[in-house]
C-alpha atoms as a PDB file:
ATOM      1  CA  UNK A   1      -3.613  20.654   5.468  1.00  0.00           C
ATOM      2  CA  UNK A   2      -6.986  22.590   5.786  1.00  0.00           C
ATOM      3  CA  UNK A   3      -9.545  21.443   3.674  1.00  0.00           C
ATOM      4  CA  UNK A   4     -10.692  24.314   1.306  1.00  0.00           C
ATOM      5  CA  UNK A   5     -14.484  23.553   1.152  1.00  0.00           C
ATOM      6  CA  UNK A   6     -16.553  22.486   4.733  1.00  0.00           C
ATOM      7  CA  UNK A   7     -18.381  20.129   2.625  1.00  0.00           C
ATOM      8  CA  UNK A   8     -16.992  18.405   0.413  1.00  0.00           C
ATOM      9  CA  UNK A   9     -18.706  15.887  -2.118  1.00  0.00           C
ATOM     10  CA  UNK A  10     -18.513  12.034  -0.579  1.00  0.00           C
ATOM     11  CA  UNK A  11     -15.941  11.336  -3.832  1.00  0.00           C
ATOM     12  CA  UNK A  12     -13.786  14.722  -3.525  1.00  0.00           C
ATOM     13  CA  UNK A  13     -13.744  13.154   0.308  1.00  0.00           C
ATOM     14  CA  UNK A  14     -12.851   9.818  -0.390  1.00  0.00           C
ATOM     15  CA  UNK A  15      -9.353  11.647  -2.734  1.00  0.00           C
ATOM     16  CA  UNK A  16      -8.791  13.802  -0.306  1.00  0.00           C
ATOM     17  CA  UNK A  17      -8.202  11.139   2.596  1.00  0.00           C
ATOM     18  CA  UNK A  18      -6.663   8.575   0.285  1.00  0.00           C
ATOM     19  CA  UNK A  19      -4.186  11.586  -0.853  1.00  0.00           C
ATOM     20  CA  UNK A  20      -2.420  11.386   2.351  1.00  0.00           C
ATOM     21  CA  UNK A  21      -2.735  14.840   2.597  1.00  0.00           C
ATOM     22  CA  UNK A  22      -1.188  15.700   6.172  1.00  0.00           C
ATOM     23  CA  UNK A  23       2.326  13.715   4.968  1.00  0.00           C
ATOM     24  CA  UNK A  24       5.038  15.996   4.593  1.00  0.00           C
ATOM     25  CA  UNK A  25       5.813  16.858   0.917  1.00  0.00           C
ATOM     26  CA  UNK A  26       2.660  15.878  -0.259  1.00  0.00           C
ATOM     27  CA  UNK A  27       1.902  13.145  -2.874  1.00  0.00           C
ATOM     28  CA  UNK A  28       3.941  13.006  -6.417  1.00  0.00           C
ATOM     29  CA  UNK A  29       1.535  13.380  -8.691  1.00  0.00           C
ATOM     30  CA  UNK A  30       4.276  12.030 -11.174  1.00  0.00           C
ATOM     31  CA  UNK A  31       4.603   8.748  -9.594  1.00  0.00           C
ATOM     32  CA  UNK A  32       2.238   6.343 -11.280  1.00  0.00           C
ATOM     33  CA  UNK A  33       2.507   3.798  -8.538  1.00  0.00           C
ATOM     34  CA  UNK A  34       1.235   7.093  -5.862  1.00  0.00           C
ATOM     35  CA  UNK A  35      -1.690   7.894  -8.121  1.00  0.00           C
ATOM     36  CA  UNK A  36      -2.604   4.047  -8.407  1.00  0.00           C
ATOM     37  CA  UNK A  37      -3.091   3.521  -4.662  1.00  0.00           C
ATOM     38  CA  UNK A  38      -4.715   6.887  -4.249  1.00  0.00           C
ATOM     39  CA  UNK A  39      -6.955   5.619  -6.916  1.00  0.00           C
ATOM     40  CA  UNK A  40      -7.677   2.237  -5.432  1.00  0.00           C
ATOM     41  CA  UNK A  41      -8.028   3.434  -1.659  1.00  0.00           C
ATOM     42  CA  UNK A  42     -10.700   6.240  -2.572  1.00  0.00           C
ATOM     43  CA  UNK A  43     -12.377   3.881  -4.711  1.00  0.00           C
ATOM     44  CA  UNK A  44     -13.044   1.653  -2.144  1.00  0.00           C
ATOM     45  CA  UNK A  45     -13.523   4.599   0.744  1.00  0.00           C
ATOM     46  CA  UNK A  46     -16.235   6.033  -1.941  1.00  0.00           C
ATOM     47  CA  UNK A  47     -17.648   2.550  -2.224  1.00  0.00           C
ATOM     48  CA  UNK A  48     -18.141   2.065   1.328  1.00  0.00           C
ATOM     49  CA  UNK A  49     -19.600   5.402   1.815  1.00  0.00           C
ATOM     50  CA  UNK A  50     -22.139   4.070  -0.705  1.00  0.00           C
ATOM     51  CA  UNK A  51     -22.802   0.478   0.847  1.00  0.00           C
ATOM     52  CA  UNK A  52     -22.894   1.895   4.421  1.00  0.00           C
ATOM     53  CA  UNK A  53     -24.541   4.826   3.597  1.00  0.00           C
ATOM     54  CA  UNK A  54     -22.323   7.025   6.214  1.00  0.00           C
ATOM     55  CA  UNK A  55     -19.990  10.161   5.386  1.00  0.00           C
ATOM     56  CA  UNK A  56     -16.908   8.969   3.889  1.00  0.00           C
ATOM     57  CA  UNK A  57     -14.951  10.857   6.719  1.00  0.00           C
ATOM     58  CA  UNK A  58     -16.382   8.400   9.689  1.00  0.00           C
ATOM     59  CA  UNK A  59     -15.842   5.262   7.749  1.00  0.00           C
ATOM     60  CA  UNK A  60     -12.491   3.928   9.506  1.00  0.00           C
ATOM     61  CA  UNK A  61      -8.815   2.624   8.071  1.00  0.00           C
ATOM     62  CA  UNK A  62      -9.556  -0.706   9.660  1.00  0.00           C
ATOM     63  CA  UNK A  63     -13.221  -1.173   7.411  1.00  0.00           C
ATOM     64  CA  UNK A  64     -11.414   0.457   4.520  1.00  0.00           C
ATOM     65  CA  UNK A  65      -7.999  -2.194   5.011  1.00  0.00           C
ATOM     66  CA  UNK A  66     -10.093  -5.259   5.269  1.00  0.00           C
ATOM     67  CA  UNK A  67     -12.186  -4.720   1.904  1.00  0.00           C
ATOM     68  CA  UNK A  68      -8.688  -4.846   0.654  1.00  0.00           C
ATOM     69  CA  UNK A  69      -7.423  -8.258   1.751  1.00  0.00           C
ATOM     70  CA  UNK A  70      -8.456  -9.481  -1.643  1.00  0.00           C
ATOM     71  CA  UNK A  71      -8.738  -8.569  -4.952  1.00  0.00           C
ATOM     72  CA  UNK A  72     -11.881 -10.023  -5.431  1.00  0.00           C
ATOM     73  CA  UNK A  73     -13.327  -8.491  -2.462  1.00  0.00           C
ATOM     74  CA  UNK A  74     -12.517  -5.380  -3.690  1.00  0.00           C
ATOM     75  CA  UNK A  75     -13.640  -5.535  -6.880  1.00  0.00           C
ATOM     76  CA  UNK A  76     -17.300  -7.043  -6.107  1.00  0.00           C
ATOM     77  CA  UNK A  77     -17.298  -3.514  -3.384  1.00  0.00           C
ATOM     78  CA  UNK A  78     -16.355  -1.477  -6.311  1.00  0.00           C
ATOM     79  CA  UNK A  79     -19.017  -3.121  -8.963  1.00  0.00           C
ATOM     80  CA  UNK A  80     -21.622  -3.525  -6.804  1.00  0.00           C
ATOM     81  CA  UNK A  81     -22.403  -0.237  -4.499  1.00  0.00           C
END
């Protein structure tokens, strides 16, 4: 799915790619658990992108995955970029 703007803020970024946006049928908005995780993943994508200071389109699955190995982890990312 073509992005509609070439530059996108870092936190319209960090929904976009934690939308799943190239699955087939989209996400279901209606689906509280979807929305969570979407919520959660571009939280820490956008966090990341702050920390790192890099484009939140180069920062990779594998960096994004390991903040999430533990709550805690994840939350001092979140609190503290």
């Amino acid at each position: 799915m073509p992005r509609h703007s070439p530059a996108p803020e870092p936190w319209d970024e960090a929904i976009w790619r934690a939308s799943a946006a190239d699955r087939p049928g989209g996400m279901d908005e209606q689906c509280s658990e979807d929305v969570a995780m979407r919520s959660i993943v571009a939280t820490v994508l956008y966090a990341l992108h702050l920390r790192e200071r890099r484009p939140v389109e180069v920062i990779g699955w594998p960096a994004m995955l390991w903040q999430l190995r533990d709550d805690i982890r994840a939350t001092e990312l979140a609190t503290t970029s």
